[in-house]
Protein backbone atom coordinates (compact mmCIF):
# COMPACT_ATOMS: atom_id res chain seq x y z
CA UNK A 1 91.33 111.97 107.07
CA UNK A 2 89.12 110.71 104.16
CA UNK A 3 91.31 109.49 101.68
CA UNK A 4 91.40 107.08 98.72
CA UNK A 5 94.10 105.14 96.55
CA UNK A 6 94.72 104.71 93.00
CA UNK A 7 96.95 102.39 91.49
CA UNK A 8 97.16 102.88 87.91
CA UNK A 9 99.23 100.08 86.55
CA UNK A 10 100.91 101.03 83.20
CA UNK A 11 102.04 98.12 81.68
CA UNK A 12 98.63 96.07 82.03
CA UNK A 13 97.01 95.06 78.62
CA UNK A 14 100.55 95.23 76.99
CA UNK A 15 101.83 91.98 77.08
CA UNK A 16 102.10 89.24 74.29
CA UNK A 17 98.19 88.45 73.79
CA UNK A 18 97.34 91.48 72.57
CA UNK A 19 100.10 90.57 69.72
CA UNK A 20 98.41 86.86 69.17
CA UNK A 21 94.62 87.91 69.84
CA UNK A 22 91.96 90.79 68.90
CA UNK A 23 92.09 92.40 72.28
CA UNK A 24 91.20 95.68 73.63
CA UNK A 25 93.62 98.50 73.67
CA UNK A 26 93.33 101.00 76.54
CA UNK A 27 96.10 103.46 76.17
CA UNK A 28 97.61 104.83 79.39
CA UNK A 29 96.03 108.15 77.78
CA UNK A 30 92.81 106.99 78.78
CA UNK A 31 93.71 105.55 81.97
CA UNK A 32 94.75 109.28 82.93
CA UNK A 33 91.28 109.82 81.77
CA UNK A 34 89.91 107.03 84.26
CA UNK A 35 91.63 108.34 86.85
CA UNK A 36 90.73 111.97 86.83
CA UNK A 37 87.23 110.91 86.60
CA UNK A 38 87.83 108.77 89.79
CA UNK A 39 89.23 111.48 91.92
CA UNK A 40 86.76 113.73 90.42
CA UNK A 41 83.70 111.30 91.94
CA UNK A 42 85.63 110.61 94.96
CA UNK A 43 86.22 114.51 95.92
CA UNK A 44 81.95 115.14 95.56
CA UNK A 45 81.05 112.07 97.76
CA UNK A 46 83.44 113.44 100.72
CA UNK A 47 86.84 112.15 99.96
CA UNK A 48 89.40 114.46 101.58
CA UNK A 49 92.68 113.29 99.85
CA UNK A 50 93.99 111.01 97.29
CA UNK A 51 97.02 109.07 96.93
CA UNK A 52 98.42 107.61 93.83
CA UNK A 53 100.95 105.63 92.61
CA UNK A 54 104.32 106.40 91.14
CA UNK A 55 104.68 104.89 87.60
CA UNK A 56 107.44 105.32 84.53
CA UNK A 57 104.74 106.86 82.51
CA UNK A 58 104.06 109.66 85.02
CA UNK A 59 100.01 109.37 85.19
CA UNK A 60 99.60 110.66 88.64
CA UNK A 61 101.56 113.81 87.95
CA UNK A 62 99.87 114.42 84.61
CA UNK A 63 96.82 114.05 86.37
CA UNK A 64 97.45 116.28 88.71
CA UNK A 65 98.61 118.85 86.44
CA UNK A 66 95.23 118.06 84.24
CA UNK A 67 92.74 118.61 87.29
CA UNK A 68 94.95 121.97 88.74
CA UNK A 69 95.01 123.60 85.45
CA UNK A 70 91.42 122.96 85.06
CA UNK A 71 90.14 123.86 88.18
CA UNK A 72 88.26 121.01 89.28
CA UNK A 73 90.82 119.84 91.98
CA UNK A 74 89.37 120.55 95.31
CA UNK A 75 91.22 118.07 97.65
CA UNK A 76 94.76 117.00 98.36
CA UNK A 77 96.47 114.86 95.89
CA UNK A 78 99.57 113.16 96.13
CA UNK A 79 102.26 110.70 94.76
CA UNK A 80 103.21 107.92 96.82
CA UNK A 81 106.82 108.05 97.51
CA UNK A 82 108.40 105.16 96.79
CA UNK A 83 110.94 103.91 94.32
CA UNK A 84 109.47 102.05 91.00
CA UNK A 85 110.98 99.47 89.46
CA UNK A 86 108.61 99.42 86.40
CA UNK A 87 107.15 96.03 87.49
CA UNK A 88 104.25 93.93 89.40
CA UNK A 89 106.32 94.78 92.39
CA UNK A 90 105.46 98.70 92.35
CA UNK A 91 101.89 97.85 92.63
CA UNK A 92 102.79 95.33 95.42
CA UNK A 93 104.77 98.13 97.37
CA UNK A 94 101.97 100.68 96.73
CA UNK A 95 99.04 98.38 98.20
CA UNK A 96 101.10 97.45 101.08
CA UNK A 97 102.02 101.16 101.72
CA UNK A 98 98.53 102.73 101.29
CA UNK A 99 97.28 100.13 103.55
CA UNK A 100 100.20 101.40 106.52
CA UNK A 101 98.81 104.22 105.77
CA UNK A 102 95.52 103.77 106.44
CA UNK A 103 93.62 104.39 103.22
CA UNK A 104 90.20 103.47 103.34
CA UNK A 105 90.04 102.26 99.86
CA UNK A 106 91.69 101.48 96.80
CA UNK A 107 90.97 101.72 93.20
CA UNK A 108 92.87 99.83 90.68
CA UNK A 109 93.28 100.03 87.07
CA UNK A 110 94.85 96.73 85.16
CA UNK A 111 94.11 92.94 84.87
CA UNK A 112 93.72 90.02 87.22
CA UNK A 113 97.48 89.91 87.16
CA UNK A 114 97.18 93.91 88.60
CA UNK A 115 94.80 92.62 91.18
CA UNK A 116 96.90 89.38 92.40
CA UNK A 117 99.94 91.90 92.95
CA UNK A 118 98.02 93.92 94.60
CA UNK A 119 96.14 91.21 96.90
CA UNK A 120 99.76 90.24 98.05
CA UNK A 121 100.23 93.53 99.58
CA UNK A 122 96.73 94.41 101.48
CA UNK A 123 94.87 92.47 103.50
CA UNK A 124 91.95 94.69 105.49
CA UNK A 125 91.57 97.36 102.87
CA UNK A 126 88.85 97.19 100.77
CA UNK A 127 89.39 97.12 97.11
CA UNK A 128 87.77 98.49 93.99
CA UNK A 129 89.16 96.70 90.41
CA UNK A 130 88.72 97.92 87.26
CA UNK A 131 89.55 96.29 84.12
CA UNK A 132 92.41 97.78 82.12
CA UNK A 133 94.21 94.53 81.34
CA UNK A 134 94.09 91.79 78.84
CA UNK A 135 92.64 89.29 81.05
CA UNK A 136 90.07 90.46 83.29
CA UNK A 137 88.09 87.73 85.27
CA UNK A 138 88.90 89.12 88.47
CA UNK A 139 88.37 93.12 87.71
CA UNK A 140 85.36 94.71 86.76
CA UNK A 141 83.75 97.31 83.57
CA UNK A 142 82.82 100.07 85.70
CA UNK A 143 82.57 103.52 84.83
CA UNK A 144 85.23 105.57 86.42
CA UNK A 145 83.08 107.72 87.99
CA UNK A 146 80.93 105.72 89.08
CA UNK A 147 83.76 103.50 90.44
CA UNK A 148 84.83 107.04 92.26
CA UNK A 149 81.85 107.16 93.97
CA UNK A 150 81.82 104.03 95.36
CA UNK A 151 85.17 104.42 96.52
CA UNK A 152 83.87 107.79 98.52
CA UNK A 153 80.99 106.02 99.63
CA UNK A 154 83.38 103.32 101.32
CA UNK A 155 85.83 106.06 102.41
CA UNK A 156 83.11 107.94 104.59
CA UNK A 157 80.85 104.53 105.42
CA UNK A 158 81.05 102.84 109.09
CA UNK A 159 82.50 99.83 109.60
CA UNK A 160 79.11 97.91 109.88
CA UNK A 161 77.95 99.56 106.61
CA UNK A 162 81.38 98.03 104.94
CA UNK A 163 80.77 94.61 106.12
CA UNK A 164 77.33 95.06 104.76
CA UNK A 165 78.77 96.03 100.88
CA UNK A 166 82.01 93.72 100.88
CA UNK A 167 83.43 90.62 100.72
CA UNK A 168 86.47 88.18 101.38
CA UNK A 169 87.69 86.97 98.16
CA UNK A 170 89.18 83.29 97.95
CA UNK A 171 92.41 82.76 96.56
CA UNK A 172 94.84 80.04 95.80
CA UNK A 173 97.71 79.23 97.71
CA UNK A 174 100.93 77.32 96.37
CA UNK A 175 103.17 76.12 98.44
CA UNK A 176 106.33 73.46 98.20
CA UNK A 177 107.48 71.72 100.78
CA UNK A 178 105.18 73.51 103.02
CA UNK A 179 106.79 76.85 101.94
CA UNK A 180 103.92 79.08 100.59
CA UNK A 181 105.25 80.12 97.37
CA UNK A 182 102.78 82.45 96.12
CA UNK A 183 98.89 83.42 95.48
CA UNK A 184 96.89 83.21 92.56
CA UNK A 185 92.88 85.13 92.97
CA UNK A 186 91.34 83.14 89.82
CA UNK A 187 93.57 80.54 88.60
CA UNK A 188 96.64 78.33 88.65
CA UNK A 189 97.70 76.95 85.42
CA UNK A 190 100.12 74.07 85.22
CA UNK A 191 102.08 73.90 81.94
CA UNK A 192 105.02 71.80 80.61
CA UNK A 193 106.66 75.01 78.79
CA UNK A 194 109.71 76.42 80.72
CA UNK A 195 110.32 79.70 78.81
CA UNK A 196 109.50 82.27 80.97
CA UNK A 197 110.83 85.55 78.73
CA UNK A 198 107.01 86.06 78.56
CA UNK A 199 105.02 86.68 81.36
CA UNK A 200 101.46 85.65 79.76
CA UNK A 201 101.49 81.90 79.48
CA UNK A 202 99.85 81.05 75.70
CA UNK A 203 100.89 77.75 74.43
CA UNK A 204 97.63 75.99 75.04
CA UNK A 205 99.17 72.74 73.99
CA UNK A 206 101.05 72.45 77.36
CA UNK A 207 99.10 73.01 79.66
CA UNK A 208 98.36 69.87 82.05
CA UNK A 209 96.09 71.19 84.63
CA UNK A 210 93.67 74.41 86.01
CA UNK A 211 92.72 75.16 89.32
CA UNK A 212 89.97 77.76 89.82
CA UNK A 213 88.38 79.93 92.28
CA UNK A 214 85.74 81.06 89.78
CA UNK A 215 84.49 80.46 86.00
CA UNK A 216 82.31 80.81 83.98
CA UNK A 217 81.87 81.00 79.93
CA UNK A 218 81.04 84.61 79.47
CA UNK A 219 84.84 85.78 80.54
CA UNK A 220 88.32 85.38 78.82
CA UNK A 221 91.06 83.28 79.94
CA UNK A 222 91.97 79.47 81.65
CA UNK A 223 89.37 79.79 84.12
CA UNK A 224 87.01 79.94 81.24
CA UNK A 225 87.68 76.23 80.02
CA UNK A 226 86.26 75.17 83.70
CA UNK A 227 83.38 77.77 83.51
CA UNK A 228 82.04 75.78 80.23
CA UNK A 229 81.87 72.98 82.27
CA UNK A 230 79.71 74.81 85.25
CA UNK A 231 79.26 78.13 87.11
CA UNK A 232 81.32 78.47 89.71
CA UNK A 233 80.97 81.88 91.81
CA UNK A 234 83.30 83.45 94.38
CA UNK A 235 80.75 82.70 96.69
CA UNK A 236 81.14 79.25 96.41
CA UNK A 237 82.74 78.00 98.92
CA UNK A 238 84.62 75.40 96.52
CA UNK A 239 87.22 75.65 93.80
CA UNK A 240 87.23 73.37 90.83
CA UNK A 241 90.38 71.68 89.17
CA UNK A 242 90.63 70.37 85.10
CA UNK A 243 92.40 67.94 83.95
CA UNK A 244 93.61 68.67 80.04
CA UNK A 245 95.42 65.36 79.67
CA UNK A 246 92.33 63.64 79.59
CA UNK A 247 89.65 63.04 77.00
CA UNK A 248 86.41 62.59 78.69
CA UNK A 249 84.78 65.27 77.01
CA UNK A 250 85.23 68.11 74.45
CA UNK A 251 84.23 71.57 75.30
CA UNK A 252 84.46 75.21 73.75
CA UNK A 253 85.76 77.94 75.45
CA UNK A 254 86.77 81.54 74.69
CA UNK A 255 90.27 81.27 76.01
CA UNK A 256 91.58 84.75 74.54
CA UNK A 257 90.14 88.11 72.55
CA UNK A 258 88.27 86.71 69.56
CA UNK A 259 89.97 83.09 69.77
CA UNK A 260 87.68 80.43 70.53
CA UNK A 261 88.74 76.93 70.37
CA UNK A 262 87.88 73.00 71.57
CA UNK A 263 90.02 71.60 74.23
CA UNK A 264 89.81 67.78 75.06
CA UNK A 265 89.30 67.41 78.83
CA UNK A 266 88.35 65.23 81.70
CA UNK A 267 85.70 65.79 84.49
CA UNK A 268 85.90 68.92 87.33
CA UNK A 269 87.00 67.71 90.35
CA UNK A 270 85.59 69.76 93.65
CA UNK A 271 88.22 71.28 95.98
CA UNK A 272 86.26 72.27 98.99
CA UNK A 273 87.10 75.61 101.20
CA UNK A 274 89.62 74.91 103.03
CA UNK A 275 91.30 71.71 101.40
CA UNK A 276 93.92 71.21 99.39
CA UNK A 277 94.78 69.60 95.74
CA UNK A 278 98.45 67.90 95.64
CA UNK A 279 100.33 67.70 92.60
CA UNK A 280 103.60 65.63 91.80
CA UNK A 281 105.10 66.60 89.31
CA UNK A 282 106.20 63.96 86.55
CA UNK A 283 108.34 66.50 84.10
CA UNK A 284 109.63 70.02 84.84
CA UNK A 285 106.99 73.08 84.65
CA UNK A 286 105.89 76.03 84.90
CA UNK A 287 102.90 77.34 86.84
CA UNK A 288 101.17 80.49 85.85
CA UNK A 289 98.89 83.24 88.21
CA UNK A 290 96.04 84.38 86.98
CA UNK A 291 97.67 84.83 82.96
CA UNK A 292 101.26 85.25 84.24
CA UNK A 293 104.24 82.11 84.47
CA UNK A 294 105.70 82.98 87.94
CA UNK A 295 106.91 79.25 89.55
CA UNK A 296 108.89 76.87 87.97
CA UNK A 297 108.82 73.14 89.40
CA UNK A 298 111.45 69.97 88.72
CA UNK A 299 110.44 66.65 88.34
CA UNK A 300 109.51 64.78 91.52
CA UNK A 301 108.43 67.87 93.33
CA UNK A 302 104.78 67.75 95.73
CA UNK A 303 102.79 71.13 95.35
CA UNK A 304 99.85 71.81 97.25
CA UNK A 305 97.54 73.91 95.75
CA UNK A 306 95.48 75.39 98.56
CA UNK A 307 91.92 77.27 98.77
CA UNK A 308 91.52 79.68 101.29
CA UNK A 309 89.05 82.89 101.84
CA UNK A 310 92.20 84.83 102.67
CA UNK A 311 91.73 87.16 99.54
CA UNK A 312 91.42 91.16 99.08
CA UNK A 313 88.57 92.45 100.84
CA UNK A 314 85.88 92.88 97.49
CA UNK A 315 83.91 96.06 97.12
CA UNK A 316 80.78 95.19 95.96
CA UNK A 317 80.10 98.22 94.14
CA UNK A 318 76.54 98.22 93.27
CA UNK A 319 75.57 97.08 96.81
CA UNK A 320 77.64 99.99 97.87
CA UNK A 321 75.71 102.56 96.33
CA UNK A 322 72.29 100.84 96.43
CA UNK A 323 72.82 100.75 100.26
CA UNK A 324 74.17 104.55 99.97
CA UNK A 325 71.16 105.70 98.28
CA UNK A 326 68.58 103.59 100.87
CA UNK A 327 70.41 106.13 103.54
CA UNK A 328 69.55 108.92 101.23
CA UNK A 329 73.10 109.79 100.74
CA UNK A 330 72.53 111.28 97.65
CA UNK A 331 69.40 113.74 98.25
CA UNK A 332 71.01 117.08 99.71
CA UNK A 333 68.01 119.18 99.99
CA UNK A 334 66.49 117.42 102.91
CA UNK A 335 65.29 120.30 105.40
């Protein structure tokens, strides 16, 4: 069967930037809208059934009820079952289960810190992000139905055709002690400040070092502060670290909604596909994922910071439905 996945994360773009910044509000109200318009693309370009997940706010059953009362619902739609725990871990659980599953695709709606949960629990099925959150490097402003119809594109495409329109990601990986601790997709922020009661790390003023997979200065966030220094792509096969102890230069960066500020910096250092940066750590820390403090460290303790093309499997969306419409998947008339 043809089938899809949405994962709808409900708490993205709520955390404590959007207190301390001028950042976008998208209301889960409108991610119900997102959604409906995904299934609605999905269902025209062949998609057979959708699955989506469980969430405290109840999207996927409101969506369903939106789409049956109105009609438009021609395919199967269901809600994963699986308990939620009203944290990064349901969209963790959902990923991995869709991909059991076999789902050819999946669709989600938050921030890179949606995304990296998400990455942890999928590793051949090909993913589709869209930004919802507050930091949003990693996922993409797409349309939702046009964001559907990729996903139905890659849902009824061979496997030679997905090859063709997707991508391995790089990612980060932290280990200790040769224990891999966890992932990060964009970047990996080490910062002096212990408090972790907040998820999204913002005291600029402690943070000691960045490590990223990509930059550049026309996104928000950390990895920002090394894209004002140069470009760096996900196709590079190279990450680049920043040293924010150091004063060799003074850039500008956009590092949050409407807040741009001068950071004192040294020079990027290249860490090549593949390699490693080590860091000892001189005071205790903190080291944040793509926006979010998730590892603390103690003084004395060697982490490896690790880049590896081991990340989600990227749908290249507009490759996907330029190649789709070069097979004249979307003329119907053809005698």
């Amino acid at each position: 069967m043809k089938a899809i996945g949405i994962i709808a994360n409900p708490a993205s773009g709520k955390d404590i930037r959007r207190l301390v910044s001028h950042a976008t509000v998208i209301d889960n109200h409108e991610k119900i809208n997102i959604v409906e318009r995904i299934i609605l693309a999905a269902q025209s370009c062949g998609v057979e059934k959708v699955y989506i997940m469980p969430d405290s706010y109840q999207m996927g059953y409101k969506v369903y009820d939106n789409l049956v009362n109105s009609g438009e619902l021609d395919i199967d739609l269901d809600i994963l079952d699986m308990k939620i725990t009203a944290s990064y871990k349901d969209s963790f659980r959902a990923a991995e289960l869709m991909e059991e599953m076999g789902i050819q695709c999946i669709v989600a709606l938050g921030g890179d810190g949606t995304s990296r949960a998400i990455a942890k629990g999928i590793k051949n099925c090909p993913l589709i992000s869209l930004s919802t959150g507050t930091n949003n490097v990693y996922p993409e402003m797409i349309e939702g139905t046009v964001a559907g119809i990729a996903a139905g594109i890659i849902a009824i495409s061979s496997p030679s055709d997905i090859l063709r329109t997707c991508s391995r990601n790089k990612r980060i990986e932290i280990y200790r002690d040769g224990e891999l601790l966890d992932i990060a997709l964009v970047d990996a922020v080490i910062a002096r400040s212990l408090y972790v009661g907040s998820k999204a790390i913002w005291e600029f003023d402690d943070i000691i070092k960045i490590i990223a997979t990509r930059g550049n200065p026309f996104s928000i966030g950390f990895s920002t502060l090394i894209g004002s220094c140069a470009i760096l792509l996900d196709q590079d096969d190279f990450a680049y670290s920043l040293d924010l102890t150091q004063n060799d230069q003074v850039i500008l960066a956009p590092i949050a909604a409407g807040i741009v500020r001068t950071f004192n910096v040294g020079f990027l250092e290249k860490i090549l596909l593949d390699s490693s940066y080590v860091y000892i750590a001189e005071e205790k820390g903190i080291i944040a994922l793509d926006g979010e403090r998730e590892v603390q460290f103690s003084q004395g303790d060697k982490l490896e910071f690790r880049i590896t093309r081991q990340g989600p499997l990227h749908v290249d969306v507009i490759k996907t439905i330029e190649l789709a419409q070069k097979n004249k998947f979307f003329i119907k008339n053809q005698q």
